[in-house]
Every structure is written in structure tokens, then in C-alpha cells.
N, C-alpha and C. Protein backbone atom coordinates (compact mmCIF):
# COMPACT_ATOMS: atom_id res chain seq x y z
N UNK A 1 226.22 -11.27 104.86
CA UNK A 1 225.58 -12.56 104.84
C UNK A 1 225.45 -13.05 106.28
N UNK A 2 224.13 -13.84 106.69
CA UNK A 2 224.33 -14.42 107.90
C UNK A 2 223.49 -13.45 108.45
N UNK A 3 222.67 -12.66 108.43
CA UNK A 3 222.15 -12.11 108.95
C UNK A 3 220.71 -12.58 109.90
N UNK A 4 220.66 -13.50 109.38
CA UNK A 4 219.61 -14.09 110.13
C UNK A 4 219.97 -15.41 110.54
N UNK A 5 219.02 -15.80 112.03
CA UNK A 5 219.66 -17.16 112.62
C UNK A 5 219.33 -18.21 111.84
N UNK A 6 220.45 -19.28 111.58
CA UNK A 6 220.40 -20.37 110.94
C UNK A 6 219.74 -20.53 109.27
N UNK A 7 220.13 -18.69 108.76
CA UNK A 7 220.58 -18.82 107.44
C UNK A 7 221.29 -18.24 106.90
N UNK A 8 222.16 -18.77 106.69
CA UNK A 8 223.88 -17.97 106.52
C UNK A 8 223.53 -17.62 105.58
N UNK A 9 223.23 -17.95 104.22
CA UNK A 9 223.18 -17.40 103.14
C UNK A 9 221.99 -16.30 102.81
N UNK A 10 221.37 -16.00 104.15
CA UNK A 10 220.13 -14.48 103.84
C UNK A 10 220.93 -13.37 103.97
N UNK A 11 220.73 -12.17 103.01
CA UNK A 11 221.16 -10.79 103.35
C UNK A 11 222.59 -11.14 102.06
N UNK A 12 223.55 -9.88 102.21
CA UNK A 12 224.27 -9.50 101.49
C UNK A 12 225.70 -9.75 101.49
N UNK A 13 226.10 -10.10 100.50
CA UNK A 13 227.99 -9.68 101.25
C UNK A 13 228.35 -8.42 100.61
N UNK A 14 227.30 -7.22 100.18
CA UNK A 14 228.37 -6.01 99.31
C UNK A 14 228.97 -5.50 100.26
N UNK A 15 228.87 -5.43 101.78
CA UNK A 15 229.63 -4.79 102.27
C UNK A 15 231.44 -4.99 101.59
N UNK A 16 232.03 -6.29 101.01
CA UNK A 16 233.15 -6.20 100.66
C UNK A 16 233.56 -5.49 99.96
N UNK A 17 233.00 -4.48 99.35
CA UNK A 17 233.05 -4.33 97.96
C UNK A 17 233.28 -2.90 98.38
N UNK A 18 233.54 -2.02 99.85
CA UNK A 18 233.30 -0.67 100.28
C UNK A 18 234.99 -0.09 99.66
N UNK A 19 235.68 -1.54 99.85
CA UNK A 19 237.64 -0.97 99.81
C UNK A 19 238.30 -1.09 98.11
N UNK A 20 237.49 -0.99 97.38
CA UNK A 20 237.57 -1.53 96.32
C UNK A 20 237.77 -0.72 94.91
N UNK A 21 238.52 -0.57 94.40
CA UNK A 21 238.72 0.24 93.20
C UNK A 21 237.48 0.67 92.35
N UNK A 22 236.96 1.57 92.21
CA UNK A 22 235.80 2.14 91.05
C UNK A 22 235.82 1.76 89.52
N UNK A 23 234.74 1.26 89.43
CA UNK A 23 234.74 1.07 87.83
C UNK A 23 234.08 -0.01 87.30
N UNK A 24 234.07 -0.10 86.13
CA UNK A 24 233.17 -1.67 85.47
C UNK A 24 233.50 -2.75 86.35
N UNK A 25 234.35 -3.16 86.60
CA UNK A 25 234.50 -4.27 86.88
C UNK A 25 233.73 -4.37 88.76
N UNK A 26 233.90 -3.39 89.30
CA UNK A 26 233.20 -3.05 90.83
C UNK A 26 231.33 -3.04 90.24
N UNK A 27 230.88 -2.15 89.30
CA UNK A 27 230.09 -2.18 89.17
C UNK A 27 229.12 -3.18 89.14
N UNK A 28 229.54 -4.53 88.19
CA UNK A 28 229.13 -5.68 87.57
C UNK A 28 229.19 -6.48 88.83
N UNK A 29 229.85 -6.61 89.68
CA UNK A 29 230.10 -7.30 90.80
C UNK A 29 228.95 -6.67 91.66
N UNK A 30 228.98 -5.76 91.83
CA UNK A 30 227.54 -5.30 92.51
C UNK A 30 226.59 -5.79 91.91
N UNK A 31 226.31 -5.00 91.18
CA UNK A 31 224.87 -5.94 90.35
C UNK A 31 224.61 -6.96 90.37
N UNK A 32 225.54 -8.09 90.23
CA UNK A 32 225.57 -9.18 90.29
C UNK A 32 225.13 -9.67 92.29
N UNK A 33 225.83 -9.25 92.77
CA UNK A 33 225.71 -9.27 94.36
C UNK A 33 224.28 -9.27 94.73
N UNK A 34 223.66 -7.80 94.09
CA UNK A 34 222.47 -7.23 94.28
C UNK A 34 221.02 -8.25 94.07
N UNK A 35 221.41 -8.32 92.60
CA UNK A 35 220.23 -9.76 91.89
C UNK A 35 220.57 -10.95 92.60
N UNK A 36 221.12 -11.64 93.04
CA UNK A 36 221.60 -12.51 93.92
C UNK A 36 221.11 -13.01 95.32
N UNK A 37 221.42 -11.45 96.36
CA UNK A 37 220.64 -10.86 97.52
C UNK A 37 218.73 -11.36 96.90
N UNK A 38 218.29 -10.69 95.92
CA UNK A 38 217.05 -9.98 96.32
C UNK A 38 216.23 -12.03 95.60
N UNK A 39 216.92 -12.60 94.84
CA UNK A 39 216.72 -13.71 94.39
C UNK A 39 216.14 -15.04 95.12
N UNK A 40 217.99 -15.06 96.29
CA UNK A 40 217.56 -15.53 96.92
C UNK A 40 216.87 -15.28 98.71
N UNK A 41 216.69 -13.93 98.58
CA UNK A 41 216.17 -13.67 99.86
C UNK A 41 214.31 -13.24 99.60
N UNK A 42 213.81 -12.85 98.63
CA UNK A 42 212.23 -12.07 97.96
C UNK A 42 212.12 -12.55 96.82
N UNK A 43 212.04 -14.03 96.66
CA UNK A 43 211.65 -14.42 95.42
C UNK A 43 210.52 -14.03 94.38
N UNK A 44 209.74 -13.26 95.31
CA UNK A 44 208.39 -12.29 94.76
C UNK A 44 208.82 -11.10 93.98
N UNK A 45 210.09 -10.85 94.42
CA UNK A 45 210.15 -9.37 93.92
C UNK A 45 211.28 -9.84 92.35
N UNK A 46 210.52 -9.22 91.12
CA UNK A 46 211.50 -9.05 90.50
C UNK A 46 212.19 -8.06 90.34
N UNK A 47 213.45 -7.94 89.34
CA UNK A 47 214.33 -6.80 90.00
C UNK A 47 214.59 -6.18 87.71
N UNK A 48 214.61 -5.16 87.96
CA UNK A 48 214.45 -5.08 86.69
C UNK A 48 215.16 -3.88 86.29
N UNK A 49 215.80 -3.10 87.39
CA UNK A 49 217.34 -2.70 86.88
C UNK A 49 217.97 -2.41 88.46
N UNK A 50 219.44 -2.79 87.97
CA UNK A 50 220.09 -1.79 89.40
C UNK A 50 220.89 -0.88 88.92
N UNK A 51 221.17 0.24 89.44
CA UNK A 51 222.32 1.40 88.89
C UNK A 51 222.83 1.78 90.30
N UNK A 52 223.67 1.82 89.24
CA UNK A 52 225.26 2.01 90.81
C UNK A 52 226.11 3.28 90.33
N UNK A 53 226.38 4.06 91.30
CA UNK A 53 226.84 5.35 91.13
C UNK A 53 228.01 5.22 92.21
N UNK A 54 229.08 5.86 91.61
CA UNK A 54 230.35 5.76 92.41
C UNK A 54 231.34 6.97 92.75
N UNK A 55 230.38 8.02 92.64
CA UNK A 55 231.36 9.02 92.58
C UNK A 55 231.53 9.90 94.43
N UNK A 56 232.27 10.50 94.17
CA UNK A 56 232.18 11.52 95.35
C UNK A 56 232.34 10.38 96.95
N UNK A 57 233.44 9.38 96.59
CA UNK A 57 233.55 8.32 97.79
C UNK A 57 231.82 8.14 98.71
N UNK A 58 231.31 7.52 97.72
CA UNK A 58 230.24 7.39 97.65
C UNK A 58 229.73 6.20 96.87
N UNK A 59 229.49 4.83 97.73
CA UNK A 59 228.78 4.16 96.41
C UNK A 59 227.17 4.25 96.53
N UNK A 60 226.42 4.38 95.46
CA UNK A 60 225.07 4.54 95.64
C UNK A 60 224.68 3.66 94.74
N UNK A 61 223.79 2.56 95.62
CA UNK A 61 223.22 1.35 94.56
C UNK A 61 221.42 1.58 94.59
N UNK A 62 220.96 1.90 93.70
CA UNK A 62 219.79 1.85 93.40
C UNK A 62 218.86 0.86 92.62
N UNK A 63 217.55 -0.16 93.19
CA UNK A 63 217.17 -0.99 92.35
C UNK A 63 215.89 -0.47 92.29
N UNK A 64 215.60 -0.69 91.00
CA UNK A 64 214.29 -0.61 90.45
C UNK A 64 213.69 -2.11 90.59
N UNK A 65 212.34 -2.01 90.63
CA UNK A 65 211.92 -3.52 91.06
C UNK A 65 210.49 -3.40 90.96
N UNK A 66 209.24 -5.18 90.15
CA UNK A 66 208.51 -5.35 90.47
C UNK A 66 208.16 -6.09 91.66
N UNK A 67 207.53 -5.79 92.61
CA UNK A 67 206.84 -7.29 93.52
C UNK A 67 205.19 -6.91 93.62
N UNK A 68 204.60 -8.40 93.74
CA UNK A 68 202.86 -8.06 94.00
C UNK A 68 201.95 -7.13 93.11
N UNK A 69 203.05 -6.88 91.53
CA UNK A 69 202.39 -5.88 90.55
C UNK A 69 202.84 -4.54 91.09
N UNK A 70 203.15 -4.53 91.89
CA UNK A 70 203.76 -2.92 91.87
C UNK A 70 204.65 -2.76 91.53
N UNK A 71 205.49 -1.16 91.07
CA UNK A 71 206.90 -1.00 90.80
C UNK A 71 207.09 -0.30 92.18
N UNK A 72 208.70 -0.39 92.46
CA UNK A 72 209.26 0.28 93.36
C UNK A 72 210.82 0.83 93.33
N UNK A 73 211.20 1.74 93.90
CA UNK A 73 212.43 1.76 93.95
C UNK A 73 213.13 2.10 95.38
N UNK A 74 214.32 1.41 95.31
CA UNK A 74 215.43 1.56 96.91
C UNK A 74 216.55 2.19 96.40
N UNK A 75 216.95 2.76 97.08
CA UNK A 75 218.47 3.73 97.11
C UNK A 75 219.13 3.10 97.92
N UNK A 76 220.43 2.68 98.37
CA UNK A 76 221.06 2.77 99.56
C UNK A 76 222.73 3.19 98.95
N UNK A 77 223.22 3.98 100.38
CA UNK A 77 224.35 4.48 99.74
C UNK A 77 225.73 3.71 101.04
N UNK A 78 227.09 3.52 100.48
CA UNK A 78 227.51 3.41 101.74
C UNK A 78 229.04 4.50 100.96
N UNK A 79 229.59 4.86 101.79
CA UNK A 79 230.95 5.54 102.25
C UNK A 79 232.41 4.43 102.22
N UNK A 80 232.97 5.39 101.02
CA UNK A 80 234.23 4.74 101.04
C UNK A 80 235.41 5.32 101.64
């Protein structure tokens, strides 16, 4: 969060989420994080699934998403 000047609340906080035990309860918290991020930062874009993969000290969050009538999808992965 804070990623941009004089709006603390643009961008993400999942980085917290790198030290964190695997499982439903990590998952839902992402997701939740994720729709949140893209809500209040691309109000254009809707978001219409995220999947989160946790294996191999590896989290990999992927969103599926409409914006402007198109579909799209993002991957990003980070290292635990």
C-alpha cells in the first residue's frame, strides 16, 4: 500500500501474506486482498475469479477479469 504519492490506500498489502501458513484461511485472505486492490484502484475492471496456488513455496495468484468488454488474465507469483 502507499505506492503512489499522496494515496496511501493505492496498490496492495499481499505482500504480508509471503510468511504465512498455507491453506483456506491464507487463500480467502488473498482473494479478499486481491478484489479489494483491483476495486479500489481500476474501478473499470471487473474481476470475476482469482485462483491462488500455493504449492512448491510458491504463491501464485491469478485473476481472471473483465475491463472495456474484454476478458483478461494476470499471473503473479511471489516466493516464500
Amino acid at each position: 500500500m502507499g505506492s503512489r504519492v499522496m494515496r496511501p490506500r493505492y496498490g496492495s498489502s499481499i505482500y504480508k501474506f509471503v510468511f504465512e501458513n498455507t491453506g483456506a484461511l491464507l487463500n480467502a485472505l488473498i482473494d479478499s486482498e486481491v478484489r479489494r486492490a483491483i476495486a479500489d484502484n481500476e474501478p473499470r475492471a471487473h474481476v470475476a475469479r482469482v485462483s491462488i496456488d500455493t504449492s512448491d513455496n510458491l504463491i501464485s495468484v491469478t485473476v481472471d477479469y473483465v475491463s472495456a468488454g474484454r476478458r483478461g488474465k494476470t499471473t503473479v507469483g511471489f516466493s516464500t
